[in-house]
C-alpha atoms as a PDB file:
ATOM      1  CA  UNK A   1     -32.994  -4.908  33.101  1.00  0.00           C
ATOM      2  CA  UNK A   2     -31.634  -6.501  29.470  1.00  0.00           C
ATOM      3  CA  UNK A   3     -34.430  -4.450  27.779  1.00  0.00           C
ATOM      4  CA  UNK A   4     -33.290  -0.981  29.615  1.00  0.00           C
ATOM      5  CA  UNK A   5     -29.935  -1.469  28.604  1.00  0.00           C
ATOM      6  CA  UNK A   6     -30.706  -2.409  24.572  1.00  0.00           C
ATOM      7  CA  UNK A   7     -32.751   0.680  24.767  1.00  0.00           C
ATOM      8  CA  UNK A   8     -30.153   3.191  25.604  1.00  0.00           C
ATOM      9  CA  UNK A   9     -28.020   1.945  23.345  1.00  0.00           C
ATOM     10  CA  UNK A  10     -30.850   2.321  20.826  1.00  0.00           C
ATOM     11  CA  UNK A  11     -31.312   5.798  21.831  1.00  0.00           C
ATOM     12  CA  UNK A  12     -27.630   6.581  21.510  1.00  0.00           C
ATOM     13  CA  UNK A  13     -27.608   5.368  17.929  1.00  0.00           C
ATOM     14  CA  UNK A  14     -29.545   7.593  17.187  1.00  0.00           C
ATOM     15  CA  UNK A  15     -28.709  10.645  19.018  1.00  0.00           C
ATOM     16  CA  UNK A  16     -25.081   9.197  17.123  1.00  0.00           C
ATOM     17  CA  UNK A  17     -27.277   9.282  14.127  1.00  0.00           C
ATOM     18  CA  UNK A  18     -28.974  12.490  13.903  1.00  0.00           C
ATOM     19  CA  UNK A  19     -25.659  14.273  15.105  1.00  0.00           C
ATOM     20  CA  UNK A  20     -23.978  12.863  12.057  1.00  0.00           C
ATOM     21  CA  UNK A  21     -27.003  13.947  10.125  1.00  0.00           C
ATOM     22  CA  UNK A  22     -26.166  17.716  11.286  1.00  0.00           C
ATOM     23  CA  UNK A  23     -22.751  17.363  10.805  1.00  0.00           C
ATOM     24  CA  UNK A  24     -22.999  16.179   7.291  1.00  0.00           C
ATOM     25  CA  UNK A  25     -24.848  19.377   6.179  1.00  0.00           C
ATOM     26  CA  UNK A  26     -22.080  21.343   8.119  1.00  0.00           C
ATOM     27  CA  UNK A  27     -18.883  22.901   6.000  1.00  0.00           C
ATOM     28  CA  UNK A  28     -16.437  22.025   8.246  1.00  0.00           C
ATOM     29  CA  UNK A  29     -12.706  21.570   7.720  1.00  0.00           C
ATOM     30  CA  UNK A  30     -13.307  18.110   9.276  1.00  0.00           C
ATOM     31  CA  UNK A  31     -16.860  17.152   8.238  1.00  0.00           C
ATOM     32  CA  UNK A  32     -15.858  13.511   7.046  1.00  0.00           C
ATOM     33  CA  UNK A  33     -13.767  12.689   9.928  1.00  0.00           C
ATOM     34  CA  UNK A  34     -16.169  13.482  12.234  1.00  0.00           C
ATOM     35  CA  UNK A  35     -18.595  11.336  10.587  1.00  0.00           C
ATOM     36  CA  UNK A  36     -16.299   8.439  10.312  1.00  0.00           C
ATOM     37  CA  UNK A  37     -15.513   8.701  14.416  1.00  0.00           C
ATOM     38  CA  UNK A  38     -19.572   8.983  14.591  1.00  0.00           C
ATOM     39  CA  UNK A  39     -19.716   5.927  12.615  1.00  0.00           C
ATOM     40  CA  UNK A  40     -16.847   3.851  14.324  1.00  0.00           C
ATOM     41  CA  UNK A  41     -19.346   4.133  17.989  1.00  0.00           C
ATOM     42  CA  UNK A  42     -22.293   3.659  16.076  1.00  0.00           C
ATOM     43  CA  UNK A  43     -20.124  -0.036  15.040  1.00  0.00           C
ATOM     44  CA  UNK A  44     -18.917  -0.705  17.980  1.00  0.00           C
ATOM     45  CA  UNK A  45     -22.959  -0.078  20.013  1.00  0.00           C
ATOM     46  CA  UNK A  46     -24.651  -2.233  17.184  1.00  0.00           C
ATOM     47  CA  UNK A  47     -21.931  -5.300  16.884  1.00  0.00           C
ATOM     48  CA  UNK A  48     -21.523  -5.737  20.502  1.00  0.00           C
ATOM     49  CA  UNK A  49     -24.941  -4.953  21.774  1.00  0.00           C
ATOM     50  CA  UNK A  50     -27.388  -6.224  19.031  1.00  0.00           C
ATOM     51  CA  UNK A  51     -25.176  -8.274  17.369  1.00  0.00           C
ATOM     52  CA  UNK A  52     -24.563 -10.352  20.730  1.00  0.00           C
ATOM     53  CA  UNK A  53     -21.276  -9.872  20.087  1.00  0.00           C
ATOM     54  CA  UNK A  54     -20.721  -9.189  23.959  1.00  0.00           C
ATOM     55  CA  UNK A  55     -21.285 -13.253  24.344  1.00  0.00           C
ATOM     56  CA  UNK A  56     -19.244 -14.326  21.643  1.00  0.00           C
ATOM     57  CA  UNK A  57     -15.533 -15.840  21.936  1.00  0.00           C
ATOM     58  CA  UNK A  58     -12.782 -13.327  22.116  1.00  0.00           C
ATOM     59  CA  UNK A  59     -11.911 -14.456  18.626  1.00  0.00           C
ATOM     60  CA  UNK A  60     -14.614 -12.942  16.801  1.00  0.00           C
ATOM     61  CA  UNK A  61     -14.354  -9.764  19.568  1.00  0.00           C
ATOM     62  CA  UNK A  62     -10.900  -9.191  18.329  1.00  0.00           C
ATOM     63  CA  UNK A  63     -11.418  -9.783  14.637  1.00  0.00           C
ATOM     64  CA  UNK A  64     -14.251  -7.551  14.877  1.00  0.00           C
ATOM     65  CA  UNK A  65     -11.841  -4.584  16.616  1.00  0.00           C
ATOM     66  CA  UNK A  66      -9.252  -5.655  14.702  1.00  0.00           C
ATOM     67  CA  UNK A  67     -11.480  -5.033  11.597  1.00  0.00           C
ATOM     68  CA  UNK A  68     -12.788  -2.016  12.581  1.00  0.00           C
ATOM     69  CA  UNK A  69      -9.367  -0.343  13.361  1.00  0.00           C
ATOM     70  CA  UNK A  70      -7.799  -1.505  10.121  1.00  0.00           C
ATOM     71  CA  UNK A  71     -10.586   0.240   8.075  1.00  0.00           C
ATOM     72  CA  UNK A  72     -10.924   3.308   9.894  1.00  0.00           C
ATOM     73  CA  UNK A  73      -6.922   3.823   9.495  1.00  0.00           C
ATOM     74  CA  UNK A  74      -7.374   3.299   5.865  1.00  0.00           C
ATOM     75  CA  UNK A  75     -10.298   5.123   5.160  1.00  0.00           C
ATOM     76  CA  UNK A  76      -9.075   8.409   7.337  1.00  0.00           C
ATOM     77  CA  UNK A  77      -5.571   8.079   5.857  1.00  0.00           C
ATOM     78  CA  UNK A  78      -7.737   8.485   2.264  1.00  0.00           C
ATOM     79  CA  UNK A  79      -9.554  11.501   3.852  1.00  0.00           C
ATOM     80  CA  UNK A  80      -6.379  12.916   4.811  1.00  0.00           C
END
Protein backbone atom coordinates (compact mmCIF):
# COMPACT_ATOMS: atom_id res chain seq x y z
CA UNK A 1 0.00 0.00 0.00
CA UNK A 2 3.17 2.51 1.10
CA UNK A 3 4.78 1.59 -2.29
CA UNK A 4 1.40 2.54 -4.39
CA UNK A 5 1.20 5.68 -2.78
CA UNK A 6 5.23 6.81 -3.25
CA UNK A 7 4.56 5.84 -6.77
CA UNK A 8 1.87 8.23 -7.66
CA UNK A 9 3.46 10.79 -6.20
CA UNK A 10 6.46 9.81 -8.34
CA UNK A 11 4.37 9.85 -11.33
CA UNK A 12 2.95 13.25 -10.52
CA UNK A 13 6.42 14.74 -10.31
CA UNK A 14 6.84 14.10 -13.26
CA UNK A 15 3.76 14.68 -15.13
CA UNK A 16 4.58 18.24 -12.78
CA UNK A 17 7.86 17.95 -14.50
CA UNK A 18 7.36 17.51 -18.08
CA UNK A 19 4.39 20.11 -17.93
CA UNK A 20 6.88 22.65 -16.72
CA UNK A 21 9.17 21.40 -19.42
CA UNK A 22 6.35 22.51 -22.07
CA UNK A 23 5.62 25.48 -20.43
CA UNK A 24 9.13 26.71 -20.34
CA UNK A 25 9.43 26.59 -24.18
CA UNK A 26 5.98 28.43 -24.26
CA UNK A 27 5.92 32.54 -24.77
CA UNK A 28 3.49 33.20 -22.42
CA UNK A 29 2.73 36.42 -20.57
CA UNK A 30 3.08 34.23 -17.43
CA UNK A 31 5.66 31.57 -18.35
CA UNK A 32 7.77 32.02 -15.03
CA UNK A 33 4.93 32.09 -12.74
CA UNK A 34 3.58 29.17 -13.90
CA UNK A 35 6.73 27.42 -13.45
CA UNK A 36 7.29 28.69 -10.01
CA UNK A 37 3.47 27.35 -8.92
CA UNK A 38 4.72 23.99 -10.85
CA UNK A 39 7.68 24.05 -8.72
CA UNK A 40 6.04 25.01 -5.28
CA UNK A 41 3.80 21.20 -5.71
CA UNK A 42 6.68 19.60 -7.01
CA UNK A 43 8.25 20.92 -3.11
CA UNK A 44 5.63 20.27 -1.31
CA UNK A 45 5.18 16.09 -3.09
CA UNK A 46 9.05 15.54 -2.60
CA UNK A 47 9.55 17.12 1.16
CA UNK A 48 6.56 15.53 2.58
CA UNK A 49 6.45 12.29 0.75
CA UNK A 50 10.17 11.30 0.16
CA UNK A 51 11.57 13.41 2.49
CA UNK A 52 9.40 11.69 5.37
CA UNK A 53 8.51 14.85 6.20
CA UNK A 54 4.80 13.56 6.76
CA UNK A 55 6.36 11.82 10.16
CA UNK A 56 8.28 14.57 11.32
CA UNK A 57 7.28 17.08 14.29
CA UNK A 58 5.08 19.93 13.31
CA UNK A 59 8.12 22.09 13.83
CA UNK A 60 10.03 21.17 10.92
CA UNK A 61 6.32 20.85 8.92
CA UNK A 62 5.83 24.47 9.59
CA UNK A 63 9.34 25.73 9.00
CA UNK A 64 9.28 23.86 5.91
CA UNK A 65 5.72 25.77 4.76
CA UNK A 66 6.79 28.57 6.34
CA UNK A 67 9.95 28.45 4.10
CA UNK A 68 8.38 27.68 1.15
CA UNK A 69 5.77 30.56 1.33
CA UNK A 70 8.36 33.16 2.24
CA UNK A 71 10.39 32.34 -0.96
CA UNK A 72 7.74 31.97 -3.35
CA UNK A 73 6.37 35.61 -2.19
CA UNK A 74 9.78 36.91 -2.80
CA UNK A 75 10.71 35.33 -5.80
CA UNK A 76 7.09 36.12 -7.63
CA UNK A 77 7.16 39.66 -6.20
CA UNK A 78 10.79 39.78 -8.34
CA UNK A 79 8.91 38.29 -11.36
CA UNK A 80 6.34 40.80 -11.02
Amino acid sequence: MKNAVFLKVLIVLIVLTIVSAIFSNSNLEFTSTIILILSIFKFVGVSFYFMELRKAHVFWKASVLIFLFLFSVVSLNILW
